[in-house]
Protein backbone atom coordinates (compact mmCIF):
# COMPACT_ATOMS: atom_id res chain seq x y z
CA UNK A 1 66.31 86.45 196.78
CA UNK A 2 66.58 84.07 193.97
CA UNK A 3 68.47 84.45 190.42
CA UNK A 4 65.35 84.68 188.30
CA UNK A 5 62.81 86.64 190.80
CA UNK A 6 62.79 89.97 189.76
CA UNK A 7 63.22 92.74 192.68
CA UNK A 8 60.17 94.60 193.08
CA UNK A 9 62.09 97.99 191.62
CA UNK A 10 62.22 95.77 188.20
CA UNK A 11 58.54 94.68 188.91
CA UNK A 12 57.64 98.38 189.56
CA UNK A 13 59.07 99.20 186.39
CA UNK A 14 57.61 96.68 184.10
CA UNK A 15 54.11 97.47 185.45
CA UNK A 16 54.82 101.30 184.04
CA UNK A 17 55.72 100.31 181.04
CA UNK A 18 52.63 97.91 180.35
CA UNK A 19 50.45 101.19 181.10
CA UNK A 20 52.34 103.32 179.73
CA UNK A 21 51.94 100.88 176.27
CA UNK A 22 48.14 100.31 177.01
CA UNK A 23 48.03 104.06 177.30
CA UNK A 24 49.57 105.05 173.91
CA UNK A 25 47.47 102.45 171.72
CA UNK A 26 44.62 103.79 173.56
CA UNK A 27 45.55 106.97 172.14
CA UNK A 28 46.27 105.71 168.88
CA UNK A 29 43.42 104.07 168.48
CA UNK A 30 41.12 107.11 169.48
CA UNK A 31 43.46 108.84 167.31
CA UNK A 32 42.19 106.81 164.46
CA UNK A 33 38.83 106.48 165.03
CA UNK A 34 36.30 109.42 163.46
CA UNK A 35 35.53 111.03 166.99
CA UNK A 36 39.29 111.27 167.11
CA UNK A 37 39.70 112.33 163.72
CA UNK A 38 36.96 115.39 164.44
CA UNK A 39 38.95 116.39 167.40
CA UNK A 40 41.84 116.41 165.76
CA UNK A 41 40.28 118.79 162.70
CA UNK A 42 38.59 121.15 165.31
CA UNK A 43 42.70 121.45 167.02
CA UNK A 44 43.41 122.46 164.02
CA UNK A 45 40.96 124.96 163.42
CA UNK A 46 38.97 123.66 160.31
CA UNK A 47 35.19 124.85 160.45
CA UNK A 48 34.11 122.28 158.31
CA UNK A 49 34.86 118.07 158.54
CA UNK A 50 33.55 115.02 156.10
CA UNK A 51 33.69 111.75 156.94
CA UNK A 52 32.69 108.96 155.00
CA UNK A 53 31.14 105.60 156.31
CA UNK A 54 30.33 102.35 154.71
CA UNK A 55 26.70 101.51 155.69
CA UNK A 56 26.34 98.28 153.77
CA UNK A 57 27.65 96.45 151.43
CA UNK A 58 26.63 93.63 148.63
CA UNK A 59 27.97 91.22 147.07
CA UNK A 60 26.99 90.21 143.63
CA UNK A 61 27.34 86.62 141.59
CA UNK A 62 26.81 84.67 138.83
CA UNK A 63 25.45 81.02 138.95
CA UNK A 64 25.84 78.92 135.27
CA UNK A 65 22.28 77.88 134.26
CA UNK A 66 20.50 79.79 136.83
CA UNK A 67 21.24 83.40 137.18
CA UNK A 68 22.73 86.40 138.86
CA UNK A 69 22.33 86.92 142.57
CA UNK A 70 23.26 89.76 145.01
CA UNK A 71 23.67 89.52 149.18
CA UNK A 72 23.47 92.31 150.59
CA UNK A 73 25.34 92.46 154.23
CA UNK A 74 24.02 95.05 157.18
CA UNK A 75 27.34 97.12 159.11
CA UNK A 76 26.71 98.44 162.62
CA UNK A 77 24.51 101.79 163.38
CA UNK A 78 26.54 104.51 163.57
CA UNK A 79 24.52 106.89 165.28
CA UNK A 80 26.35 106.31 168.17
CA UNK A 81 29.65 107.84 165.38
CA UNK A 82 27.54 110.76 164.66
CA UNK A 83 27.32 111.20 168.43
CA UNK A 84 30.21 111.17 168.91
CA UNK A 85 31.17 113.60 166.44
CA UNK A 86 28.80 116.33 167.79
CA UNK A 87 30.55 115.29 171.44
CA UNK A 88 33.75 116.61 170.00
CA UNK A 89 32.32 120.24 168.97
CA UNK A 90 30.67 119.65 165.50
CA UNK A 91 26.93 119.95 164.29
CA UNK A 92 25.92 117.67 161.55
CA UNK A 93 24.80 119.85 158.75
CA UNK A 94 24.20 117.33 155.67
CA UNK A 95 24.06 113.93 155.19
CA UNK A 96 24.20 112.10 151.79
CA UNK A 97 24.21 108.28 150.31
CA UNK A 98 25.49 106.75 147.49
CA UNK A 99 26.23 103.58 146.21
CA UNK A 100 30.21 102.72 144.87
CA UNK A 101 30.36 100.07 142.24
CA UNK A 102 33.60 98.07 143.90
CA UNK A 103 33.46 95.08 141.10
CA UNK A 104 31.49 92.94 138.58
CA UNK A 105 30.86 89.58 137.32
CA UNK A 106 29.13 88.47 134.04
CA UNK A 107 28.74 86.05 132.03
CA UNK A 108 26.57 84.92 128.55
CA UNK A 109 23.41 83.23 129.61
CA UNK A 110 22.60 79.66 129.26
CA UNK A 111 21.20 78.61 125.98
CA UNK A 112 19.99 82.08 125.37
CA UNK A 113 21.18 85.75 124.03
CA UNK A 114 22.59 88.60 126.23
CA UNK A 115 24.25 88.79 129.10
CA UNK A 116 23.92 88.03 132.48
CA UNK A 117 25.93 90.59 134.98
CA UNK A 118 25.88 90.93 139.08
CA UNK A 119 27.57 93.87 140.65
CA UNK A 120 29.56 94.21 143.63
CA UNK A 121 29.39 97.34 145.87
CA UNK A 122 28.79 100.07 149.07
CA UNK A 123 26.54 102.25 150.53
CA UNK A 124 28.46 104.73 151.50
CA UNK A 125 27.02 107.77 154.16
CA UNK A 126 28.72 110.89 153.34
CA UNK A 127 28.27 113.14 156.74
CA UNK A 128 29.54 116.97 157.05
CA UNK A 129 29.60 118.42 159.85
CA UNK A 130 30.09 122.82 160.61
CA UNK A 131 32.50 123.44 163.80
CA UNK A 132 29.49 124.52 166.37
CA UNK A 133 29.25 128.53 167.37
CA UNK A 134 28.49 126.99 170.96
């Protein structure tokens, strides 16, 4: 047995507390995600649960002498969410989209009147979901 080699009791116990850690973020991060947060709503007896998801978002900018552009960036599907969702006890009753202004840029046009203005924002899915009789 040398000084630094820990004894298999010591090895034993380090190995527990790894999974015992992997475990709890596990947990935590179900916890967190909207599957958990439906389970967590149905524990607590609600009959009805919102959740609101980013679908996509753009980015808007102005360029001197040329104009005002907007990118617009895809997120992932979340069907797969919904899914889940209905997994944990809950029917998807109505669905709804709108689109949250999160900034803007403008500035006068070149050699010309008015302004020239490119807005920032979301698409953001608003789902609600009934607690299912089932």
């Amino acid at each position: 047995m040398g000084f630094f080699k820990p004894t298999p009791e010591e090895q034993a116990e380090k190995a527990r507390k790894k999974q015992e850690d992997e475990k709890r973020r596990a947990e935590a991060a179900f916890a967190a995600s909207p599957a958990g947060q439906a389970r967590e709503a149905m524990a607590a007896g609600m009959k009805v649960f919102q959740i609101d998801v980013p679908l996509s978002k753009t980015k808007g900018q102005t360029v001197a002498m040329i104009g005002a552009y907007a990118h617009s960036s895809q997120t992932l599907n979340y069907a797969t969410v919904i899914q889940s969702i209905e997994d944990e006890g809950w029917r998807l009753e109505h669905a709804g989209y709108v689109y949250r202004v999160t900034g803007s840029e403008s500035r006068d046009k070149f050699m010309a009147s008015g302004q020239q203005e490119a807005v920032s924002g979301e698409i953001v899915g608003i789902y609600i979901f009934r607690a299912s009789d089932t």
